[in-house]
Structure formats: structure tokens, C-alpha cells
N, C-alpha and C. Protein backbone atom coordinates (compact mmCIF):
# COMPACT_ATOMS: atom_id res chain seq x y z
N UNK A 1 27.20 -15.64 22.55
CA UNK A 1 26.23 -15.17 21.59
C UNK A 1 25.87 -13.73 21.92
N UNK A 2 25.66 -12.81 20.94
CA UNK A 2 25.71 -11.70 21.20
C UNK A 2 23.91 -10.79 21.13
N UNK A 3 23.79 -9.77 21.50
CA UNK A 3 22.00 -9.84 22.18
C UNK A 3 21.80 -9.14 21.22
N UNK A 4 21.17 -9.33 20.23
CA UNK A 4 20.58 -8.27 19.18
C UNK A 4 19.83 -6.55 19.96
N UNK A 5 20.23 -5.39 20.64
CA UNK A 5 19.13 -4.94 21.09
C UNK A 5 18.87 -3.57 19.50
N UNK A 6 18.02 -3.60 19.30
CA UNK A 6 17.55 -2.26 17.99
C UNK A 6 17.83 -1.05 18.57
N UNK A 7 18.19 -0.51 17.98
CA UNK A 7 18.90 1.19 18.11
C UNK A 7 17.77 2.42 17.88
N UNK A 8 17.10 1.55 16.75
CA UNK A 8 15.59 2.30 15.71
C UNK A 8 14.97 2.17 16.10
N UNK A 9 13.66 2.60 16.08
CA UNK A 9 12.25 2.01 16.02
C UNK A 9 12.43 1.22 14.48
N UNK A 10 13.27 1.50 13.01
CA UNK A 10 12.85 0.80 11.82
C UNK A 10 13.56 -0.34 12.35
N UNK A 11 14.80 -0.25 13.27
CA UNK A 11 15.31 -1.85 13.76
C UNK A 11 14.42 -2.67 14.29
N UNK A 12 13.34 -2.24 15.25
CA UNK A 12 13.17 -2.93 16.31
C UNK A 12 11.56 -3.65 15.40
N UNK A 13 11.06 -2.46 14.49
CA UNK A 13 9.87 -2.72 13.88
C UNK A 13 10.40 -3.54 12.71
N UNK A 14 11.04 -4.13 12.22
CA UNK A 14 10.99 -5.04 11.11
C UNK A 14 11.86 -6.28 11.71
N UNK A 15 13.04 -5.94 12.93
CA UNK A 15 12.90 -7.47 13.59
C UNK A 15 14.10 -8.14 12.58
N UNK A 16 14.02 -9.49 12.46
CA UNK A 16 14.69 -10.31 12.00
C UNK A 16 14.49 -10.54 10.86
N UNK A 17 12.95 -9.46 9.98
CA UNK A 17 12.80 -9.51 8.64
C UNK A 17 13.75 -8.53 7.72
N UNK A 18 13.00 -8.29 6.78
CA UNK A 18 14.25 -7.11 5.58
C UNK A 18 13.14 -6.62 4.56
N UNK A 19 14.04 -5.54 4.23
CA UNK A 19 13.36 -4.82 3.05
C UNK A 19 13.96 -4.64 2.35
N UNK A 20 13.71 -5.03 0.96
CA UNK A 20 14.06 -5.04 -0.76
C UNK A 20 13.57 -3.86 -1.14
N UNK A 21 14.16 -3.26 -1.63
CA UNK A 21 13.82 -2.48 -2.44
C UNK A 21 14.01 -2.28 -3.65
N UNK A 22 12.77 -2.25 -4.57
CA UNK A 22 12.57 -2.48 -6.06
C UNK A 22 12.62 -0.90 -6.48
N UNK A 23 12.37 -0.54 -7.62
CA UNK A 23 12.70 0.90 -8.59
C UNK A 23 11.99 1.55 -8.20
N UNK A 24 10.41 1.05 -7.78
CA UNK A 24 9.67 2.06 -7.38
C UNK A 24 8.57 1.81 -6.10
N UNK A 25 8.76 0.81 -5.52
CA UNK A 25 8.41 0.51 -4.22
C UNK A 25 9.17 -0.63 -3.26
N UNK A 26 9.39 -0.62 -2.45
CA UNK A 26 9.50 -1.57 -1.28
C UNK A 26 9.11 -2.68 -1.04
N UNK A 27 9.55 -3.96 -0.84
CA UNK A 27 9.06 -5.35 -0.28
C UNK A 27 9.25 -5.39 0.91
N UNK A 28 8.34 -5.21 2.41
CA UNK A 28 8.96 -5.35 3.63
C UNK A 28 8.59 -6.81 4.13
N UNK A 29 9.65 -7.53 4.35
CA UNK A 29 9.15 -8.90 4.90
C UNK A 29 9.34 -8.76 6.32
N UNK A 30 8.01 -9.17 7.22
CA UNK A 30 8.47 -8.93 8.47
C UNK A 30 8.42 -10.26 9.18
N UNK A 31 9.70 -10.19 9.98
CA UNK A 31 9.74 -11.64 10.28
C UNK A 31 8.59 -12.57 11.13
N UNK A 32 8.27 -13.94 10.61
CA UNK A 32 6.97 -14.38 11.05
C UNK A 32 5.76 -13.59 11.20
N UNK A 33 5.19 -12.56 10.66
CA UNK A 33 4.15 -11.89 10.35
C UNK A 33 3.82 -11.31 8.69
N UNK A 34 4.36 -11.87 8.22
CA UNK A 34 4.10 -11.81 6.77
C UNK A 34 4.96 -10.82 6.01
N UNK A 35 4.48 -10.23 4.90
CA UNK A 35 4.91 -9.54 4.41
C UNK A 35 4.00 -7.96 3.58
N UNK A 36 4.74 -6.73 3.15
CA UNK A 36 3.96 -5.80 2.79
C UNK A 36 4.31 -5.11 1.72
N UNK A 37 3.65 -4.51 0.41
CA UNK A 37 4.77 -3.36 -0.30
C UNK A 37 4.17 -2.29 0.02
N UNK A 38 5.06 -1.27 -0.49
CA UNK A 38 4.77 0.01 -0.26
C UNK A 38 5.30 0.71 -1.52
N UNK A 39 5.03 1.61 -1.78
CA UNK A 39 5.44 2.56 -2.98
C UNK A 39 6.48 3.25 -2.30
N UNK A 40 7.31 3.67 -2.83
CA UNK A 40 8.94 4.38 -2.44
C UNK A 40 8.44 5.87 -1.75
N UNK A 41 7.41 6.27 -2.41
CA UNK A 41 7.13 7.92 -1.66
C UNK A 41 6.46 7.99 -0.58
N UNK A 42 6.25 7.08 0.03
CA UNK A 42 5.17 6.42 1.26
C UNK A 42 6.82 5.99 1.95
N UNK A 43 7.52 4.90 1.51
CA UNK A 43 7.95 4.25 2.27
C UNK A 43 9.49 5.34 2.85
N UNK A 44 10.11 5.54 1.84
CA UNK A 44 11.05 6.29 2.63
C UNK A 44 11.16 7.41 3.69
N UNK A 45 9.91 8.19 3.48
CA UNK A 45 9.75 9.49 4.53
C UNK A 45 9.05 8.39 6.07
N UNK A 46 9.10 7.60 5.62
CA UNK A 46 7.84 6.70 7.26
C UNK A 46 9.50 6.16 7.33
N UNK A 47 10.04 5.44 6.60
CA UNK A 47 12.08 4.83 7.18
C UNK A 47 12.37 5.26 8.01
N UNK A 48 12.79 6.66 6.91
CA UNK A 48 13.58 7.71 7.69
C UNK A 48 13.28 7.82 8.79
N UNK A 49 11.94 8.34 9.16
CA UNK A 49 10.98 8.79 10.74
C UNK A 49 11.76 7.60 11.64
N UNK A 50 11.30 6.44 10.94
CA UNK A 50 11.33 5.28 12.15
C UNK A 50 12.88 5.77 12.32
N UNK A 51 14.10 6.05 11.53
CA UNK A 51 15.33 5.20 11.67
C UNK A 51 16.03 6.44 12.51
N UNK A 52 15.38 7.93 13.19
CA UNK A 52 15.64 8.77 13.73
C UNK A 52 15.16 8.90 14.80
N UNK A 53 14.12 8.00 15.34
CA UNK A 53 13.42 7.37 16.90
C UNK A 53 14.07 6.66 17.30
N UNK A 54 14.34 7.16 18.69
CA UNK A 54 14.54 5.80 19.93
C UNK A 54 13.52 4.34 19.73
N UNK A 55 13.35 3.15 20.47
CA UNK A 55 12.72 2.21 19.88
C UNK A 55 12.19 2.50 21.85
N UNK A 56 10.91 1.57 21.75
CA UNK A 56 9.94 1.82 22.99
C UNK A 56 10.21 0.97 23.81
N UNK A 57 11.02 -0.44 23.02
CA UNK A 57 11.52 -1.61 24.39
C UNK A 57 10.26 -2.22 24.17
N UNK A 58 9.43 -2.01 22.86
CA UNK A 58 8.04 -3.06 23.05
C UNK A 58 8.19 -3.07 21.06
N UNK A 59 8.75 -4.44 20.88
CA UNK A 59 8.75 -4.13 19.18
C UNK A 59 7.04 -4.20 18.74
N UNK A 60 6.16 -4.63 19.38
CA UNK A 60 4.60 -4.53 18.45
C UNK A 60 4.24 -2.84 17.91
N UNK A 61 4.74 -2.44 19.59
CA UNK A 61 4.52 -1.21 19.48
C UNK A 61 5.18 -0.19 18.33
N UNK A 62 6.24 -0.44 18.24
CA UNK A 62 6.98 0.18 17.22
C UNK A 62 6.73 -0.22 15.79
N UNK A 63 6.54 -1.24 15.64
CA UNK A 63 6.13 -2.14 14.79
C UNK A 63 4.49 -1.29 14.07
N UNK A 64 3.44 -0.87 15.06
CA UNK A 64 2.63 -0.78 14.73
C UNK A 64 2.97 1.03 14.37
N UNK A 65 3.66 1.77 15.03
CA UNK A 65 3.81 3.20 15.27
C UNK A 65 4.41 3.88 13.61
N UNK A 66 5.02 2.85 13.22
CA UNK A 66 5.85 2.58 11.42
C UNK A 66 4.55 2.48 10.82
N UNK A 67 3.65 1.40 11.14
CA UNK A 67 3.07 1.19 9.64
C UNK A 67 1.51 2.29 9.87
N UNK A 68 1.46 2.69 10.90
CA UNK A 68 0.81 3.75 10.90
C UNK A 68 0.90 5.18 10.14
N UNK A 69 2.34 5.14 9.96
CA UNK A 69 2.72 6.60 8.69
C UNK A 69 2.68 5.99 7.66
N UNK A 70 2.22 4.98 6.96
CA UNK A 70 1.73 4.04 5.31
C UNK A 70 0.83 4.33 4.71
N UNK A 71 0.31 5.01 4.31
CA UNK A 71 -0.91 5.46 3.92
C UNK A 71 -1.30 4.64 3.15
N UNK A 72 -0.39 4.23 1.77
CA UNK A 72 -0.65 3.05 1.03
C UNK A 72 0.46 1.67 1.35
N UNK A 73 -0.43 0.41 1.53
CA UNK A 73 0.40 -0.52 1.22
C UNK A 73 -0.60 -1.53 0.67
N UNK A 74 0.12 -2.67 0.21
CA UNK A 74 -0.86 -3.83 0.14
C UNK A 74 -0.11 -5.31 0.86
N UNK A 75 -1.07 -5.98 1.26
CA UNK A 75 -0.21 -6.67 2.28
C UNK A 75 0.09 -8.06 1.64
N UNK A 76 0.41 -9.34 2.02
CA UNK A 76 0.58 -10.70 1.37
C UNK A 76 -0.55 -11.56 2.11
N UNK A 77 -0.87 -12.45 1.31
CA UNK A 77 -2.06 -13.48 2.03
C UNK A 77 -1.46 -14.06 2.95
N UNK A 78 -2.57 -13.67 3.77
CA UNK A 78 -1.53 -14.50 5.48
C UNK A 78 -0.67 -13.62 6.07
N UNK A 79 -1.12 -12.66 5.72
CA UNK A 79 -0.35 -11.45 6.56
C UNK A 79 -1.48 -10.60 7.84
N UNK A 80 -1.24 -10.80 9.01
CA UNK A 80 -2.51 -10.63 9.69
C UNK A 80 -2.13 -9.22 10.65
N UNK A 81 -1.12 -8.42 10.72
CA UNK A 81 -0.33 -7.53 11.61
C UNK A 81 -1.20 -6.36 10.92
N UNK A 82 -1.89 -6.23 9.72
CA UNK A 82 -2.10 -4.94 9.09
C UNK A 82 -2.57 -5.54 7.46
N UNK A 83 -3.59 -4.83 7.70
CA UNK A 83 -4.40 -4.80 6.24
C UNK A 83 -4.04 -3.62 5.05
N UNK A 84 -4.57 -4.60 3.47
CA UNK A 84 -4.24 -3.19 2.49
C UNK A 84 -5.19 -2.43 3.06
N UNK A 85 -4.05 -1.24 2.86
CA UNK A 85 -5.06 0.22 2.65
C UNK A 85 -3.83 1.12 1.33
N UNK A 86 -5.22 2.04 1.52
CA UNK A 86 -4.93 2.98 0.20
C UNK A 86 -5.86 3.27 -0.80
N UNK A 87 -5.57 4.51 -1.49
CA UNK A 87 -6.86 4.84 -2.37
C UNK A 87 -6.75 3.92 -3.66
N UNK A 88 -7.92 3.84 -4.49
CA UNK A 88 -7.96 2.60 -5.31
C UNK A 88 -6.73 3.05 -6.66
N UNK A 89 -6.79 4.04 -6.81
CA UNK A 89 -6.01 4.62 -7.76
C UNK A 89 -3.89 4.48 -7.15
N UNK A 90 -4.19 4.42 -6.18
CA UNK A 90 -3.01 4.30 -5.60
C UNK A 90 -2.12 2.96 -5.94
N UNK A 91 -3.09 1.86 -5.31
CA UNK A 91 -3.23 0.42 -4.92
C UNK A 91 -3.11 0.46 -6.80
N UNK A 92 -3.58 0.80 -7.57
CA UNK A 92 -3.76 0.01 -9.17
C UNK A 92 -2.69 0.66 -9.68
N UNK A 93 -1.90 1.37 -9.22
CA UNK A 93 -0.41 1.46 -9.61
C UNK A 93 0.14 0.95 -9.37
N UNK A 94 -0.20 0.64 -7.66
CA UNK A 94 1.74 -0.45 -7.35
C UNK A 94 0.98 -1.16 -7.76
N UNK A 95 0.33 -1.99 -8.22
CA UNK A 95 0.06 -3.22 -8.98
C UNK A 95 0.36 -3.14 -9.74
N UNK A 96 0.19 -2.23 -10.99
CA UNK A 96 0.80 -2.28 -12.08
C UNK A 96 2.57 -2.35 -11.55
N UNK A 97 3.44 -1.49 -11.16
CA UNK A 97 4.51 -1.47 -10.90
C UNK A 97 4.91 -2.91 -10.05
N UNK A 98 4.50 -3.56 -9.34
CA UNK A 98 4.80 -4.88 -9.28
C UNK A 98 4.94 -5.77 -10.34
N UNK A 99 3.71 -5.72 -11.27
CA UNK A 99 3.81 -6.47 -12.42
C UNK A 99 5.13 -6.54 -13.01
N UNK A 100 5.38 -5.23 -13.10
CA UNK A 100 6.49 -4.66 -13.79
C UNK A 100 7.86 -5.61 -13.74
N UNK A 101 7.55 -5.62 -12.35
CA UNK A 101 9.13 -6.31 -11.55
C UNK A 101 9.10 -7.47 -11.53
N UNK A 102 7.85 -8.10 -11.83
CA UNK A 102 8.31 -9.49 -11.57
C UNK A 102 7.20 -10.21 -10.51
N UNK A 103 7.09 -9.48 -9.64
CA UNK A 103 6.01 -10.37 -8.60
C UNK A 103 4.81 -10.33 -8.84
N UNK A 104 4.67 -11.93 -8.43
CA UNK A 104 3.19 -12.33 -8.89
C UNK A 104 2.04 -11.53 -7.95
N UNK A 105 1.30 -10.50 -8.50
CA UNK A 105 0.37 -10.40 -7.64
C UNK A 105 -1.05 -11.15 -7.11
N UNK A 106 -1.22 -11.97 -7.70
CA UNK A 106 -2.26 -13.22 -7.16
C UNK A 106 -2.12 -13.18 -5.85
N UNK A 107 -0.49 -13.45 -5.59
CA UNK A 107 -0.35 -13.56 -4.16
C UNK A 107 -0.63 -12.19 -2.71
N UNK A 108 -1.01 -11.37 -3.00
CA UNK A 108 -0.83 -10.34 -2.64
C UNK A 108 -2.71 -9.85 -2.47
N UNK A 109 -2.93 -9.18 -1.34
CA UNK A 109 -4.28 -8.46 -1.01
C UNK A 109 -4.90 -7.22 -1.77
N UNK A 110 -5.19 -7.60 -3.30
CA UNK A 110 -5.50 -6.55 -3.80
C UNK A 110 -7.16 -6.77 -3.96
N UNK A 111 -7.54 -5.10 -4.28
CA UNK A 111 -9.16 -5.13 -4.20
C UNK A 111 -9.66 -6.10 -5.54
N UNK A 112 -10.82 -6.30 -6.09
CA UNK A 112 -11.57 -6.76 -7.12
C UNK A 112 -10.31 -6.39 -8.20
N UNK A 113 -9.97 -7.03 -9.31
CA UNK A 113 -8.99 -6.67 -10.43
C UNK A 113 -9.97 -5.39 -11.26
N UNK A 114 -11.42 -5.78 -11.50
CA UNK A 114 -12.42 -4.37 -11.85
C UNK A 114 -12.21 -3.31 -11.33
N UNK A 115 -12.25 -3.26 -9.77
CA UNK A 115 -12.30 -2.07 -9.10
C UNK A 115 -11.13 -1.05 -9.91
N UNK A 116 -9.67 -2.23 -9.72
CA UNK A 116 -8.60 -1.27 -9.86
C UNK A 116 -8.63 -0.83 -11.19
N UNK A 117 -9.09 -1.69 -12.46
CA UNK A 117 -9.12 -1.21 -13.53
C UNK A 117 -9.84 0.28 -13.34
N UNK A 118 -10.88 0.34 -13.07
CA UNK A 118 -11.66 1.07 -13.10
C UNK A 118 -11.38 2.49 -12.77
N UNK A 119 -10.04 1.99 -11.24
CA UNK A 119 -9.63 3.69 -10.67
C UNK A 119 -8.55 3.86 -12.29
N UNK A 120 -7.82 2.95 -12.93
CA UNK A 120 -6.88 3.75 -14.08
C UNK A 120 -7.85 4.03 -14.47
N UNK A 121 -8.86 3.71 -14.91
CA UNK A 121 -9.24 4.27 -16.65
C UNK A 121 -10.65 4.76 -16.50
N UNK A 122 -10.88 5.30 -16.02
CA UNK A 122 -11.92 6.06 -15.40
C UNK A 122 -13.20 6.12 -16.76
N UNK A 123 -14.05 5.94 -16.59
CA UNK A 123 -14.94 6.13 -18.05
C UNK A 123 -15.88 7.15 -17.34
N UNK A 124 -15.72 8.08 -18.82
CA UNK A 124 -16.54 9.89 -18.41
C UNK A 124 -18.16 9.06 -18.23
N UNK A 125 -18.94 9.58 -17.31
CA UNK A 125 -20.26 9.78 -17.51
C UNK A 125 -21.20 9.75 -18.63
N UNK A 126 -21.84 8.91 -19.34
CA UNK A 126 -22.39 8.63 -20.30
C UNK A 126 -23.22 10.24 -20.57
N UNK A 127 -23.11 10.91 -21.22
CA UNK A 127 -24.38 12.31 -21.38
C UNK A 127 -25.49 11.51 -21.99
N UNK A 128 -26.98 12.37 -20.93
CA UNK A 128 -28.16 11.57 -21.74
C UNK A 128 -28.29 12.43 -22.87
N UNK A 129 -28.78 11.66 -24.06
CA UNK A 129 -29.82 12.28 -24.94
C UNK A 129 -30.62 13.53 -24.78
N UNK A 130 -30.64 14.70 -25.39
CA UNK A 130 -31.47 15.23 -24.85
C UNK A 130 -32.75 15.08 -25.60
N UNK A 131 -33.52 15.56 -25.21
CA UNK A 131 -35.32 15.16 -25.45
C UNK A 131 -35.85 16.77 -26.00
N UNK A 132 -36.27 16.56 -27.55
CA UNK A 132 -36.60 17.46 -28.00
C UNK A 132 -38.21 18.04 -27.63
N UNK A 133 -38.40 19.50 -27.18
CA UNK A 133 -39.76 19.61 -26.33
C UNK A 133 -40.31 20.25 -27.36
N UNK A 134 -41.42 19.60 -26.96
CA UNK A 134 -42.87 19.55 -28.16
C UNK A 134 -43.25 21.23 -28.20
N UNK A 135 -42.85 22.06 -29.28
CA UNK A 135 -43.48 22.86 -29.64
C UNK A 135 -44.72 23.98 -29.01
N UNK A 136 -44.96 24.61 -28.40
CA UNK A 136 -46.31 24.67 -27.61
C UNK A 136 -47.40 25.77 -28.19
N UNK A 137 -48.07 24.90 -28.73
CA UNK A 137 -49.28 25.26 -30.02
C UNK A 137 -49.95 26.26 -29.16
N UNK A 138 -50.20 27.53 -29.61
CA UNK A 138 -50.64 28.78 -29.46
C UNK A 138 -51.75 29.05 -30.64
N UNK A 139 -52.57 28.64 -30.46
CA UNK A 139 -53.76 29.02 -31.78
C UNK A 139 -55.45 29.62 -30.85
């Protein structure tokens, strides 16, 4: 039997899992620690990085050193290695763009479904009324 050793840090950090890649973001399943997406402009420049590093001989470490260049991801329920992050406007795209593809996002760590509405469609500031001022009687 032959010894798996990783060449990468992206070898050694995703392990015995894989990454799909959809049109406009990433599925990283990592083995026995769940799973994550990422948007394609996040995920390929953090790849690349990992797939041009030596690996540390400690996969958490590497593992954690990758998802530290993510700025946005959102993670799967029961995924405990790393929480969503990302700005809300970010996060309510790849949601939308998941939709897109097919995956159910129910399953997946997204904020309030309001919140994200809210970063698309932003509603302007109501303007008050203004208040007409009383005249000022000079007699």
C-alpha cells in the first residue's frame, strides 16, 4: 500500500476530501469535517497560494493557514473547522448563485434570509416631510 504524503499545503489542507467546482464558486468538501463554498474570486487566488507552498507536516495547520486567505465562505451544517464569514452583500450572492446551480441552501450556514435580502436591495432612507415654519408675525 502506498503512503499518501501531500506535496501542497492545498494537498495536505483538503486531505481525502475534493473540490467541485461550479461556474461561479467552489464546493470544498473536506474530508470528515464538513464542507464549504466559496465564490471563484476568493477561491482560486487562496488555491493557487496553497498549491505553491511546501505543506508544514501538520495538516490542521495547513488546513487552517488556506482558509484563513477566504474572506468569504459559507459553511454546511455540521461543519465545525470554520464558520461563515463574509460581508452580507457578498454571502447574498453566492446564495443567489448556488440557487442557480442547484444546491439546496437550507442546508448551508446562511445569515437571517431578511438580512441577505436586505444587503441586495437596499431601500433608500425614507426623506422626512418637511414642516412648514409658521410665518413670524411682525406687527
Amino acid at each position: 500500500m502506498a503512503l499518501n504524503i501531500p506535496k501542497t499545503v492545498l494537498e495536505a489542507a483538503i486531505g481525502n476530501g475534493q473540490v467541485r467546482r461550479f461556474r461561479d464558486f467552489a464546493l470544498v468538501v473536506l474530508d470528515g469535517e464538513g464542507a464549504l463554498c466559496v465564490p471563484n474570486d476568493i477561491w482560486l487566488p487562496a488555491a493557487s497560494w496553497a498549491a505553491s507552498r511546501a505543506p508544514s507536516g501538520n495538516r490542521m495547520r495547513d488546513r487552517m493557514n488556506l482558509l484563513q486567505r477566504l474572506e468569504v465562505l459559507v459553511t454546511r451544517r455540521g461543519t465545525a473547522v470554520v464558520s461563515t464569514t463574509g460581508a452580507h452583500l457578498r454571502l447574498a450572492r453566492l446564495r443567489e448563485l448556488m440557487k442557480r446551480d442547484g444546491l439546496d441552501v437550507a442546508e448551508w450556514n446562511f445569515p437571517p434570509k431578511e438580512i441577505l435580502d436586505q444587503a441586495l436591495n437596499p431601500t433608500p432612507p425614507v426623506p422626512k416631510p418637511e414642516v412648514p415654519t409658521p410665518p413670524d408675525d411682525e406687527a
